[in-house]
C-alpha atoms as a PDB file:
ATOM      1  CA  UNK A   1      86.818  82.634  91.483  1.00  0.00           C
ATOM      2  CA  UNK A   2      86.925  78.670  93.254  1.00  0.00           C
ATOM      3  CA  UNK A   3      88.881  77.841  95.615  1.00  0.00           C
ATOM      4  CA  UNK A   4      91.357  75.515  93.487  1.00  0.00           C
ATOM      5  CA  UNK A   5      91.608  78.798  91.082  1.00  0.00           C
ATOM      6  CA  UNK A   6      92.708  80.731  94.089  1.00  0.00           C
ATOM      7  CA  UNK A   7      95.121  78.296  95.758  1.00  0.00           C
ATOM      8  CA  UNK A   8      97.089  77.645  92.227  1.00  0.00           C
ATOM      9  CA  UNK A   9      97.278  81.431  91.652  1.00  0.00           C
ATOM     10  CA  UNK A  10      98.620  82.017  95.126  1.00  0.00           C
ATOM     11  CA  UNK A  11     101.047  78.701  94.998  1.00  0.00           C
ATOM     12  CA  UNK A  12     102.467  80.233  91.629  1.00  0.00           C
ATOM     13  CA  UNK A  13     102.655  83.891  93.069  1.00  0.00           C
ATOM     14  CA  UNK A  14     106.577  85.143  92.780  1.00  0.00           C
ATOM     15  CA  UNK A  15     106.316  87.951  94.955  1.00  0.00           C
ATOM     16  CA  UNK A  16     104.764  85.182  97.837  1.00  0.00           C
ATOM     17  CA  UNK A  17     107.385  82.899  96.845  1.00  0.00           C
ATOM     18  CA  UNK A  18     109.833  85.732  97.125  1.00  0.00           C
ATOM     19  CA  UNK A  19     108.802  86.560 100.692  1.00  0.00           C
ATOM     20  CA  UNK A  20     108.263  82.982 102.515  1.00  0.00           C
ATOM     21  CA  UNK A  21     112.055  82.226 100.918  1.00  0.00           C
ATOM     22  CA  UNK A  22     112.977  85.519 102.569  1.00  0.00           C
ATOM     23  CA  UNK A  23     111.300  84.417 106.082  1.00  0.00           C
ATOM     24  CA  UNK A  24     113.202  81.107 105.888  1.00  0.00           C
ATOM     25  CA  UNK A  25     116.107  82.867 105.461  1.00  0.00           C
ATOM     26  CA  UNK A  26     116.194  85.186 107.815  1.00  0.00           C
ATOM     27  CA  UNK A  27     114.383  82.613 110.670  1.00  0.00           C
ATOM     28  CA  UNK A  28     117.750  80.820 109.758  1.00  0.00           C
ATOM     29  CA  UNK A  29     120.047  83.555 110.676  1.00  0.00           C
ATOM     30  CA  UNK A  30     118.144  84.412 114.073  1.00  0.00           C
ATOM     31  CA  UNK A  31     117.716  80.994 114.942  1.00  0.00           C
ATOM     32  CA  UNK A  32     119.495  80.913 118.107  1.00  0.00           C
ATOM     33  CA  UNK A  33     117.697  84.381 119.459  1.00  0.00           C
ATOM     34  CA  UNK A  34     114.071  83.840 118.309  1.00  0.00           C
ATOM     35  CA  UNK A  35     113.680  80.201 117.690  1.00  0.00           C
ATOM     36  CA  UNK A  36     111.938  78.516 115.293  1.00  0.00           C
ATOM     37  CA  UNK A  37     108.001  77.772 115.317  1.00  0.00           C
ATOM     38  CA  UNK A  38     107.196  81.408 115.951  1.00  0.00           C
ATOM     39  CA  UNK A  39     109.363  83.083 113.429  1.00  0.00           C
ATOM     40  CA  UNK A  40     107.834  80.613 110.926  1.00  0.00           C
ATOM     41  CA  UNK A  41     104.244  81.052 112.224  1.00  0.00           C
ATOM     42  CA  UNK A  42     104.167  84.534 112.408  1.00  0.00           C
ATOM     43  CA  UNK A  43     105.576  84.941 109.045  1.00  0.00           C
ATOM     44  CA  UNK A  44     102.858  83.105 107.095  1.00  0.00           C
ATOM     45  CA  UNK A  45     100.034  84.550 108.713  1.00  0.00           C
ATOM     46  CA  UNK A  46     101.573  87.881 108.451  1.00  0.00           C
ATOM     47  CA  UNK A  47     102.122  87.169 104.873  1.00  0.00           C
ATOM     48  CA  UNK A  48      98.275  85.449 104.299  1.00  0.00           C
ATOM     49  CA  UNK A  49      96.581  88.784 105.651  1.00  0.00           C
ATOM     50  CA  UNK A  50      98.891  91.507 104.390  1.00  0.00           C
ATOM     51  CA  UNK A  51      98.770  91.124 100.668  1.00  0.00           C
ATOM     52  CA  UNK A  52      95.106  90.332  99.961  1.00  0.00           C
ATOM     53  CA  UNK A  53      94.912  93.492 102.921  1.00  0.00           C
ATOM     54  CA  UNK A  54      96.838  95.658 100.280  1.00  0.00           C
ATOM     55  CA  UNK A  55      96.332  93.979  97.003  1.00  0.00           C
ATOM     56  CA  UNK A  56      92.478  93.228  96.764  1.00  0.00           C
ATOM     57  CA  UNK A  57      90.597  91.355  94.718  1.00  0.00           C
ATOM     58  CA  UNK A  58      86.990  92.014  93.788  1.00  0.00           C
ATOM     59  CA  UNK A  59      86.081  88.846  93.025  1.00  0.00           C
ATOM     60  CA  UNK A  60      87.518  87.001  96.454  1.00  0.00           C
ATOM     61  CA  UNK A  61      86.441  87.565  99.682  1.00  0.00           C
ATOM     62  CA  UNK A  62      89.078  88.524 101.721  1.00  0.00           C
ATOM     63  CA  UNK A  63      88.438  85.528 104.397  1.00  0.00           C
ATOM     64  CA  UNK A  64      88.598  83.138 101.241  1.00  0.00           C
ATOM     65  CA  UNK A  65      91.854  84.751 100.309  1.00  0.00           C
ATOM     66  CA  UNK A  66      93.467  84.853 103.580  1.00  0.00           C
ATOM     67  CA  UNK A  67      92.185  81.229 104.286  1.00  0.00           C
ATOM     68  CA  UNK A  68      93.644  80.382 101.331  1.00  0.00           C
ATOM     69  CA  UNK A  69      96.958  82.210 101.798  1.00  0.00           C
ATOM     70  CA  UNK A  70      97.131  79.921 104.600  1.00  0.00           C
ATOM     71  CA  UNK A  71      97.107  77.073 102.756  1.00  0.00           C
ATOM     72  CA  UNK A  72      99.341  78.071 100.124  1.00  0.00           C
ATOM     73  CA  UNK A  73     101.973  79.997 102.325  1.00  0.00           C
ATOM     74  CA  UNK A  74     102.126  76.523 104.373  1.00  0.00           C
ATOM     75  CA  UNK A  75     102.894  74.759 101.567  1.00  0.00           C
ATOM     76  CA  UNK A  76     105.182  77.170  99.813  1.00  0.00           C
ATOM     77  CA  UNK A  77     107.119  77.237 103.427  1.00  0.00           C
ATOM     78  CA  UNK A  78     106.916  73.762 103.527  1.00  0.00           C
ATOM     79  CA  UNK A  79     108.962  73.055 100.370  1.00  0.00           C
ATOM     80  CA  UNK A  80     111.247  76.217 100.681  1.00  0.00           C
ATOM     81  CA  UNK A  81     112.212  74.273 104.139  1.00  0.00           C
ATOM     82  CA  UNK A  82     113.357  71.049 102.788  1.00  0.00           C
ATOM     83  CA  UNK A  83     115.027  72.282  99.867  1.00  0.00           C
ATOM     84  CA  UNK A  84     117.073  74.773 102.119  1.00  0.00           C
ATOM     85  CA  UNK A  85     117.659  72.048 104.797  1.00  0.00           C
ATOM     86  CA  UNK A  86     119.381  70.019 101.813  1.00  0.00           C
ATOM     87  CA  UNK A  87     121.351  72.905 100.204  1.00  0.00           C
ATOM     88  CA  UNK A  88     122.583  74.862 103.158  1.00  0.00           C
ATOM     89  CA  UNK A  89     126.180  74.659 104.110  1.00  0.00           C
ATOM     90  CA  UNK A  90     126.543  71.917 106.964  1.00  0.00           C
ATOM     91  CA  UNK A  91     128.380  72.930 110.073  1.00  0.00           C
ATOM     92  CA  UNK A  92     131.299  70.727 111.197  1.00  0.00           C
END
């Protein structure tokens, strides 16, 4: 499988999706105990090794896949971010 193969599939995966929106979420709600940057951080590299770590692929090498969950998660965080920054309730 290429790379661009790999990063689309990834970028389009719901249960990824489902997760990073969960870490924003809950980074969010602890904001004021734990921060920001590591929450975030820790989430998407936590997230890039543990599912091609339990769900993997023959055809990937599992450095290719978590290199490339890097990418995507950052991306997929990235986006989550700014649409939650513009929807959220705003605090008087």
């Amino acid at each position: 499988m290429d790379t661009t193969t790999l990063l689309m599939s990834q970028l389009t995966d719901i249960f990824r999706i489902g997760l990073l929106a969960g870490l924003i979420l809950t980074m969010e709600r602890t904001r004021a105990q734990t921060g920001v940057v590591l929450p975030i951080v820790a989430g998407i590299v936590f997230i890039a090794v543990i599912i091609p770590a339990t769900l993997p692929r023959a055809d990937v090498p599992m450095m290719q896949a978590i290199i490339s969950g890097l990418v995507a998660n950052s991306i997929i965080t990235a986006v989550l971010w700014t649409a939650w920054s513009f929807l959220r309730p705003r605090q008087q």
